[in-house]
Protein backbone atom coordinates (compact mmCIF):
# COMPACT_ATOMS: atom_id res chain seq x y z
CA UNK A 1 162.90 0.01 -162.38
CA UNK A 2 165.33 -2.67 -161.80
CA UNK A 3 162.64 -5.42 -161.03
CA UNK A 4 164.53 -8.54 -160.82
CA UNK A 5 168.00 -6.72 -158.50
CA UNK A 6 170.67 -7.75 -161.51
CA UNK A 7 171.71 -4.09 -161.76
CA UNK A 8 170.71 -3.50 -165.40
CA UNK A 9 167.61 -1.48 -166.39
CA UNK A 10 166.38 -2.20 -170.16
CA UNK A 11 165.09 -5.08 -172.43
CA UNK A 12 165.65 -7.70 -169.86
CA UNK A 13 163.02 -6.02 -167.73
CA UNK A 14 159.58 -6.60 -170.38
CA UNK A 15 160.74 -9.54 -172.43
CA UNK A 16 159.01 -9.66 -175.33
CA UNK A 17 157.90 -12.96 -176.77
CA UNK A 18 157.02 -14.12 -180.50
CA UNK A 19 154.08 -15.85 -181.33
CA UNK A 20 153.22 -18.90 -182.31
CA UNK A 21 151.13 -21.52 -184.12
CA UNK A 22 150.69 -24.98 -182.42
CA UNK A 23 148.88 -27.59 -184.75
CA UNK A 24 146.69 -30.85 -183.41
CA UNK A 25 145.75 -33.34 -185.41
CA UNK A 26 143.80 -36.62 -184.80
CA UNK A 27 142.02 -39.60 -186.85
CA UNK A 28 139.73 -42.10 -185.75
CA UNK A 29 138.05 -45.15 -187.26
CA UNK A 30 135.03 -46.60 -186.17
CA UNK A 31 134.42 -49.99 -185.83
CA UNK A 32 131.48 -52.15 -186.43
CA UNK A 33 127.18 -50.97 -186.79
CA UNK A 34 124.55 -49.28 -183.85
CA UNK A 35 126.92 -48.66 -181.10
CA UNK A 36 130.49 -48.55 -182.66
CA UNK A 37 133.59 -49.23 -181.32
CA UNK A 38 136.29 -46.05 -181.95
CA UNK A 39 139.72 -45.96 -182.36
CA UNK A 40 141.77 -42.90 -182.35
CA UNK A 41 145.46 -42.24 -182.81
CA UNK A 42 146.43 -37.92 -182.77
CA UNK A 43 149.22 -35.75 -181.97
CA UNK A 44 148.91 -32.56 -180.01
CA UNK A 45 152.14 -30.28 -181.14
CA UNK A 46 152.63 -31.90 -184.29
CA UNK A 47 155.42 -30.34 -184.96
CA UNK A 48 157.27 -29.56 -181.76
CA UNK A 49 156.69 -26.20 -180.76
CA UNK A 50 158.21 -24.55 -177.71
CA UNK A 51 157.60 -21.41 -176.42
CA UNK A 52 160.84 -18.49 -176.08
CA UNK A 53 163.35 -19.36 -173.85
CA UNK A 54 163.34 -17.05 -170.63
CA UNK A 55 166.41 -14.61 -170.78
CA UNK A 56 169.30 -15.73 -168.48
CA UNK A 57 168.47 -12.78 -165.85
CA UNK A 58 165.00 -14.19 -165.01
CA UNK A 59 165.61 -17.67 -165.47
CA UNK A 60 166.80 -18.19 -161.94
CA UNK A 61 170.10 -19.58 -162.59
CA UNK A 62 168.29 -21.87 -165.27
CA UNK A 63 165.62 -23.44 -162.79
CA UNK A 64 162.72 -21.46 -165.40
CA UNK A 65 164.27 -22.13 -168.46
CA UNK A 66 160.57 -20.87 -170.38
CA UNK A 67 158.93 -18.10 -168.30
CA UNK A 68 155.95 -19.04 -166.32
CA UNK A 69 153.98 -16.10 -166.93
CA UNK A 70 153.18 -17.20 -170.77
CA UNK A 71 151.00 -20.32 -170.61
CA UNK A 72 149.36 -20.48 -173.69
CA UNK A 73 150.91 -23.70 -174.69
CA UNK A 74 152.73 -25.99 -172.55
CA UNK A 75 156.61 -26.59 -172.76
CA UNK A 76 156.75 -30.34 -172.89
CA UNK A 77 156.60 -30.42 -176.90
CA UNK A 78 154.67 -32.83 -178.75
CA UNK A 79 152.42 -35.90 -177.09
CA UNK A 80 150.71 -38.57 -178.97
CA UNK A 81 148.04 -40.34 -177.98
CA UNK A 82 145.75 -43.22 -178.95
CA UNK A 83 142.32 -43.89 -177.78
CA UNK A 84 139.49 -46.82 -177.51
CA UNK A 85 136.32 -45.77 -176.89
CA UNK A 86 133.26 -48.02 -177.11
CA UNK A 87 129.23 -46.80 -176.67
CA UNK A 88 126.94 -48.67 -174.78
């Protein structure tokens, strides 16, 4: 069936997409005796992983440039972070 009304049946109908491996990675240090003061500094996406691209017939004249029915990593590629945490 022609789902998306471009005319073509085939491929472009059931996109297939490859997998892949997305890699987090965080150290901390804690800081001072009995109730410690924590520092953190990570990465989630390490190394800047994005999912497929959508194919130019369902990407909506480029508005959904990665599809929106894969979520299983998000398409904004890497974010660092640090964090302070301290136990009372």
């Amino acid at each position: 069936a022609d789902v998306n009304g471009d005319g073509i049946i085939g491929a472009a109908e059931h996109p297939v997409w490859s997998s892949r491996i997305i890699t987090d990675l965080s150290v901390g240090y804690k800081i001072g005796k009995g109730k410690p003061t924590r520092f953190v500094i990570g990465a989630n996406n390490v190394f800047d992983i994005y999912p497929d691209k959508n194919l130019a017939s369902l990407s909506n004249s480029n508005q959904f440039i990665y599809s929106r029915n894969v979520s299983q990593f998000g398409f904004n590629g890497r974010f660092l972070f640090a964090r302070l945490t301290r136990s009372f």
